[in-house]
PDB file of N, CA and C in Angstrom:
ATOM      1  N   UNK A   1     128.336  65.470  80.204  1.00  0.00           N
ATOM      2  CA  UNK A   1     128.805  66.742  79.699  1.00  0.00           C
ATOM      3  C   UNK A   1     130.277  66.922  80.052  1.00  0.00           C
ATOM      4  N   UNK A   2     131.173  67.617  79.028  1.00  0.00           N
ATOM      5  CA  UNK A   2     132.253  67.829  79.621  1.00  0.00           C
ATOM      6  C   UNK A   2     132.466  69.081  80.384  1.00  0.00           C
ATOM      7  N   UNK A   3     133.471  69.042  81.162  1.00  0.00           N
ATOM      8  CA  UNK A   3     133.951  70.183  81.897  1.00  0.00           C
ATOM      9  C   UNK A   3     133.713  71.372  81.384  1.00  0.00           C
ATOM     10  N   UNK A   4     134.356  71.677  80.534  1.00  0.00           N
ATOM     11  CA  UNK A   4     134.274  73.353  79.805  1.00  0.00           C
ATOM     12  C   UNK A   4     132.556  73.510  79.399  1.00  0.00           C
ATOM     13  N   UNK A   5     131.904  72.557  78.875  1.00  0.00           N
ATOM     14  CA  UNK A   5     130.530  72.911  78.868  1.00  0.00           C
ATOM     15  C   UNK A   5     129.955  73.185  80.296  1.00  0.00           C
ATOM     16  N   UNK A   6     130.329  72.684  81.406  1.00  0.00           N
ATOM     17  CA  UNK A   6     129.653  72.726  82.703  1.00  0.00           C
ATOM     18  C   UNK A   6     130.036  73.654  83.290  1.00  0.00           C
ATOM     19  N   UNK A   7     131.417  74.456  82.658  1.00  0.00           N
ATOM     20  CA  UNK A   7     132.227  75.755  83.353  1.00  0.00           C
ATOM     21  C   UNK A   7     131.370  76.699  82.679  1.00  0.00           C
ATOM     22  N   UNK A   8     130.931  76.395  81.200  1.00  0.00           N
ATOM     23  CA  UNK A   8     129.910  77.651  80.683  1.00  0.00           C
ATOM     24  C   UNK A   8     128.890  77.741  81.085  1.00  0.00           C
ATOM     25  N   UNK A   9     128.029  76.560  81.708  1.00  0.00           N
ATOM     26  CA  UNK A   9     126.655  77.049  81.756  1.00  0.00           C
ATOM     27  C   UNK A   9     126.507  77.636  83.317  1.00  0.00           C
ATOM     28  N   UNK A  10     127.472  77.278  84.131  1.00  0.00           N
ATOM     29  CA  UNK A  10     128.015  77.877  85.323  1.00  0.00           C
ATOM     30  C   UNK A  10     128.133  79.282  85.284  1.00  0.00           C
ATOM     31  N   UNK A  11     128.883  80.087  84.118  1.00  0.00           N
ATOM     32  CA  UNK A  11     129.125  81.537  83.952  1.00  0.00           C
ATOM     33  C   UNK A  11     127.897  82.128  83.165  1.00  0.00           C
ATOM     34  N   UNK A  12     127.414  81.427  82.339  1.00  0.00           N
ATOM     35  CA  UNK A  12     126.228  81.957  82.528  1.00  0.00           C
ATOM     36  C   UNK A  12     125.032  82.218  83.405  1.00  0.00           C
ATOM     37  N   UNK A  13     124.876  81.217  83.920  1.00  0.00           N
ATOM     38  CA  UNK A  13     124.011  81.307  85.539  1.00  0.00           C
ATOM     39  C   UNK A  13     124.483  82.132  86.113  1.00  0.00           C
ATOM     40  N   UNK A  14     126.054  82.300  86.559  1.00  0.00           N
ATOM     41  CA  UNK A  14     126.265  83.702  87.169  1.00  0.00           C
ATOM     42  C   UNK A  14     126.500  85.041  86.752  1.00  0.00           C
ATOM     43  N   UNK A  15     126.109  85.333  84.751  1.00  0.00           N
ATOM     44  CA  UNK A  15     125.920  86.571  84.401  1.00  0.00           C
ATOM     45  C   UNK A  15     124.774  86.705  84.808  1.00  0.00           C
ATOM     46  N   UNK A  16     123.578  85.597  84.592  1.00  0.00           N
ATOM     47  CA  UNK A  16     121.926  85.743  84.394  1.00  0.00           C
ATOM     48  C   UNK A  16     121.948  86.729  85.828  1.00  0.00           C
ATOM     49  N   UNK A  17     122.171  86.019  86.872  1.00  0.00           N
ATOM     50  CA  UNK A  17     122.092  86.204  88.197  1.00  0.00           C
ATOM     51  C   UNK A  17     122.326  87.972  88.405  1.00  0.00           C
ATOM     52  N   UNK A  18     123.482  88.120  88.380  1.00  0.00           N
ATOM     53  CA  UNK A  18     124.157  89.443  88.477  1.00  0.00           C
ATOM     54  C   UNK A  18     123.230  90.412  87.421  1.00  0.00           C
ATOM     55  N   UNK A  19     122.733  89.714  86.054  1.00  0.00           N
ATOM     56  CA  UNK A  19     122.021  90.928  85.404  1.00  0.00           C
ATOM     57  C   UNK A  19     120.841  91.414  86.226  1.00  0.00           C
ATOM     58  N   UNK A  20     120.074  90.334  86.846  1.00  0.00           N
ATOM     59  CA  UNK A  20     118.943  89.948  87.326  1.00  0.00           C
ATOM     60  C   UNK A  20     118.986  91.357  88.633  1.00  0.00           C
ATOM     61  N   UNK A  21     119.822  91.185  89.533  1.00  0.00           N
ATOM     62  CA  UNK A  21     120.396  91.754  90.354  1.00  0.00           C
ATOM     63  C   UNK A  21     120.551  93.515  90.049  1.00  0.00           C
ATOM     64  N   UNK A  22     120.711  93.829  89.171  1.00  0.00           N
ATOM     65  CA  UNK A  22     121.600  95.196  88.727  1.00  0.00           C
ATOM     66  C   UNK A  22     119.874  95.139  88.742  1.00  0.00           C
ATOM     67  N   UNK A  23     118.783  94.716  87.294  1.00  0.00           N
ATOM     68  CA  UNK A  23     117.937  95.335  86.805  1.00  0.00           C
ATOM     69  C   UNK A  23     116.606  95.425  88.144  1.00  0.00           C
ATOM     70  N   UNK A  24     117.092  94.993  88.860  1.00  0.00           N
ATOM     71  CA  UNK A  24     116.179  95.114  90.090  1.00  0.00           C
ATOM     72  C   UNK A  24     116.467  96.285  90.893  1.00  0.00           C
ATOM     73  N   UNK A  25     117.672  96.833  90.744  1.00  0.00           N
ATOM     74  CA  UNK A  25     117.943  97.632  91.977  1.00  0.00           C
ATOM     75  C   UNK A  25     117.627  98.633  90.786  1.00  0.00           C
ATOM     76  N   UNK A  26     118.043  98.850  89.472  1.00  0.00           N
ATOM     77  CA  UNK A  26     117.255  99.981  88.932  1.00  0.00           C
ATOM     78  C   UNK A  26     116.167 100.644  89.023  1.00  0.00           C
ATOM     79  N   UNK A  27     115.210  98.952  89.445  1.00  0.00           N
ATOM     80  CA  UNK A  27     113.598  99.235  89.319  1.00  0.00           C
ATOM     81  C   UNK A  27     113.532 100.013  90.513  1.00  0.00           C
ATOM     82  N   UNK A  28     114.226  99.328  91.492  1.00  0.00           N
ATOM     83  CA  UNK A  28     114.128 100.525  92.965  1.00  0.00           C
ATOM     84  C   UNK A  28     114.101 101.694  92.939  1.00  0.00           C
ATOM     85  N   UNK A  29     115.492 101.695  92.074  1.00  0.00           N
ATOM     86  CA  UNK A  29     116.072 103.438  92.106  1.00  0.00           C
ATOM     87  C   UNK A  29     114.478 104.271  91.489  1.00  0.00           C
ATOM     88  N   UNK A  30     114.085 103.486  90.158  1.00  0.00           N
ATOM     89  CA  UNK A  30     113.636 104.520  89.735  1.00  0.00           C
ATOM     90  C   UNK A  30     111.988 104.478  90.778  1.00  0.00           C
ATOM     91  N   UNK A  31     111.720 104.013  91.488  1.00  0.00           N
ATOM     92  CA  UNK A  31     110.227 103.669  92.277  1.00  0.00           C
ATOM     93  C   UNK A  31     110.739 104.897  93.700  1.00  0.00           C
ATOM     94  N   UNK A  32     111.910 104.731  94.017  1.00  0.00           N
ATOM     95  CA  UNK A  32     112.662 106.118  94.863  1.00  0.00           C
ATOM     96  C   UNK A  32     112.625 107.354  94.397  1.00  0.00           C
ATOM     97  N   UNK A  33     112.805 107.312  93.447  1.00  0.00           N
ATOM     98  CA  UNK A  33     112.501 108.743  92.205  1.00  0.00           C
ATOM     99  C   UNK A  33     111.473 108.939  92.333  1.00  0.00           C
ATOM    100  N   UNK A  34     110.476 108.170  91.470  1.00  0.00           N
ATOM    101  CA  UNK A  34     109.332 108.543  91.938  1.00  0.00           C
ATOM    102  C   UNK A  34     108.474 109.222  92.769  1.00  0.00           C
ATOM    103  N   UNK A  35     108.636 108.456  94.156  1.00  0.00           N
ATOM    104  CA  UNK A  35     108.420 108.889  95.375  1.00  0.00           C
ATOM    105  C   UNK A  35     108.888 109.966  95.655  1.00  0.00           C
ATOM    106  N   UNK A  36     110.489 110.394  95.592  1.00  0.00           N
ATOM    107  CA  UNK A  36     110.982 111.718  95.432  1.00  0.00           C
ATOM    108  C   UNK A  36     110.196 112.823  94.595  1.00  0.00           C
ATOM    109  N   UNK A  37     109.743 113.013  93.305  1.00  0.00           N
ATOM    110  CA  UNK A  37     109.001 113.391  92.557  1.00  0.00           C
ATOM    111  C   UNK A  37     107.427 113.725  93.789  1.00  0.00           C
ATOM    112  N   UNK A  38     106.986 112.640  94.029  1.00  0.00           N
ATOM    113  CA  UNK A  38     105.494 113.362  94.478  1.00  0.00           C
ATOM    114  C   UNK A  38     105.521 113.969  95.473  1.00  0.00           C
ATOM    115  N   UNK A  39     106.290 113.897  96.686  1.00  0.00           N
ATOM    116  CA  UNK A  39     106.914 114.761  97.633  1.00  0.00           C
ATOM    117  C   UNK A  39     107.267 115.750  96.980  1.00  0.00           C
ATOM    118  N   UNK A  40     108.163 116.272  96.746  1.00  0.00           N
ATOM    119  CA  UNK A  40     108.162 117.576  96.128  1.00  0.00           C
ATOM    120  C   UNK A  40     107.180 118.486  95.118  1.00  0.00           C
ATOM    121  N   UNK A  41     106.128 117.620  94.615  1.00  0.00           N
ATOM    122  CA  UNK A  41     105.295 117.794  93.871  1.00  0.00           C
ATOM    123  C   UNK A  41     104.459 118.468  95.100  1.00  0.00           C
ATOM    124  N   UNK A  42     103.889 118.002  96.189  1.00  0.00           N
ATOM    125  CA  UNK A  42     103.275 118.040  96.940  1.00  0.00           C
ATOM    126  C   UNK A  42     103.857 119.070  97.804  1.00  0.00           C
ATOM    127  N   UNK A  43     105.346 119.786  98.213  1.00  0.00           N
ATOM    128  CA  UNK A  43     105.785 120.721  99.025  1.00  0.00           C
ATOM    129  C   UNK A  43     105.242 121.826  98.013  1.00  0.00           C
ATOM    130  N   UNK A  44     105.923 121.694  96.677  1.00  0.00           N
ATOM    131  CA  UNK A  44     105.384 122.805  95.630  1.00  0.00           C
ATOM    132  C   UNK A  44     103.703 123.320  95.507  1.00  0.00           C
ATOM    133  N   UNK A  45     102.975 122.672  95.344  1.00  0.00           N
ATOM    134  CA  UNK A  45     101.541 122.971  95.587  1.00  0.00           C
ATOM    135  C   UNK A  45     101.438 123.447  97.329  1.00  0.00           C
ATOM    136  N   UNK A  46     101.458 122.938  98.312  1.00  0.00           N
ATOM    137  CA  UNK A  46     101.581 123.704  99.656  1.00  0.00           C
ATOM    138  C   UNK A  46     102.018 125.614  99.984  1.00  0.00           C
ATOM    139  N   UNK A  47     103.147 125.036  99.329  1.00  0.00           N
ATOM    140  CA  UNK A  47     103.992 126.234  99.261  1.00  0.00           C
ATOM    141  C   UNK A  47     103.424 127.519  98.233  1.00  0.00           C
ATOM    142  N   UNK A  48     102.547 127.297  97.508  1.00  0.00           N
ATOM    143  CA  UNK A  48     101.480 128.068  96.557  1.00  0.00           C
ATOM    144  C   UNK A  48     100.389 128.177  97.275  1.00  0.00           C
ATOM    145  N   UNK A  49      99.587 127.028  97.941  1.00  0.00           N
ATOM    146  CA  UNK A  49      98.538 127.371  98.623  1.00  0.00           C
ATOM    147  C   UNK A  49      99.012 128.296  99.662  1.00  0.00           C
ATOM    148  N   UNK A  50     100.185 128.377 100.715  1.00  0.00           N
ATOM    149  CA  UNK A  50      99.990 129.387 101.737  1.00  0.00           C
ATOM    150  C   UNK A  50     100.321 130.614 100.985  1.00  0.00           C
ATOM    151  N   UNK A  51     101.403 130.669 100.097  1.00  0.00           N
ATOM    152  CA  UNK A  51     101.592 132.379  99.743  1.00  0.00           C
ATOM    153  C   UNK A  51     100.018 132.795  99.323  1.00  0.00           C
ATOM    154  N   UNK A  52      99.489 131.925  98.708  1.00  0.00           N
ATOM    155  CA  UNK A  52      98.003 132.479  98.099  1.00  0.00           C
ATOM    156  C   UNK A  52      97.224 132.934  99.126  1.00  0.00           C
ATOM    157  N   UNK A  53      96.798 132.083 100.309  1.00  0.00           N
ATOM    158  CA  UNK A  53      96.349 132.083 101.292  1.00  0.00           C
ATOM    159  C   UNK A  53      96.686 133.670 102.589  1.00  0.00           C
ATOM    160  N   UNK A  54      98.098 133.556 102.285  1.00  0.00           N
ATOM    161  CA  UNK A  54      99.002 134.669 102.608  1.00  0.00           C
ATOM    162  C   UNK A  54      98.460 136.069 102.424  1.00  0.00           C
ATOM    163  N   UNK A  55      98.653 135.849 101.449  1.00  0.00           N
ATOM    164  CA  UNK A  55      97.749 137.205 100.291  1.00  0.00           C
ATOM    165  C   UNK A  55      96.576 137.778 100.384  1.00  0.00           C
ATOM    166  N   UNK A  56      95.561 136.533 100.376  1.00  0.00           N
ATOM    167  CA  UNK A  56      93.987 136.746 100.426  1.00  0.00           C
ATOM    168  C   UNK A  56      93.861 137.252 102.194  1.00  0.00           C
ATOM    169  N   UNK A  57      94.816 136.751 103.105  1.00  0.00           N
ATOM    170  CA  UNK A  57      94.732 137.027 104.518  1.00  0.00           C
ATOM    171  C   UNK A  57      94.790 138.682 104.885  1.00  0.00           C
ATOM    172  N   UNK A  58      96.057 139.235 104.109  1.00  0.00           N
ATOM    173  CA  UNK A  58      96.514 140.658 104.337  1.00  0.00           C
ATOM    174  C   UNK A  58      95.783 141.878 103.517  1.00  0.00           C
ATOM    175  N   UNK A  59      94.586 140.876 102.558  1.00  0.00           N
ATOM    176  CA  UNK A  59      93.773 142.213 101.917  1.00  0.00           C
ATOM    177  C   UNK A  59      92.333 142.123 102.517  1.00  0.00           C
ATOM    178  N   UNK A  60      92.178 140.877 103.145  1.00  0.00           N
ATOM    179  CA  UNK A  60      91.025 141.602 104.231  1.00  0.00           C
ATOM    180  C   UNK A  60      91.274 141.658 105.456  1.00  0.00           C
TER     181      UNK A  60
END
């Protein structure tokens, strides 16, 4: 093979790489989100059960 073919398949291996790289840390981000999401999902329902709880306490 000549040079310039072996310099391309070189820069491609190191776009593949780097794409590879980015679309992984996306998958993170969004699996962090997530997790963010059910935590707060979960303070929100809490935070309804005691005012409710709250309530039903001070009318009997």
């Amino acid at each position: 093979m000549s040079k310039i073919k072996q310099d391309k398949i070189q820069m491609q291996r190191k776009v593949q790489g780097l794409y590879r790289e980015i679309k992984q840390q996306r998958k993170e981000e969004k699996n962090n989100n997530k997790i963010g999401i059910v935590i707060v999902d979960i303070c929100v329902v809490l935070g309804i059960l005691i005012l409710l709880l709250n309530a039903f306490i001070k009318e009997f």
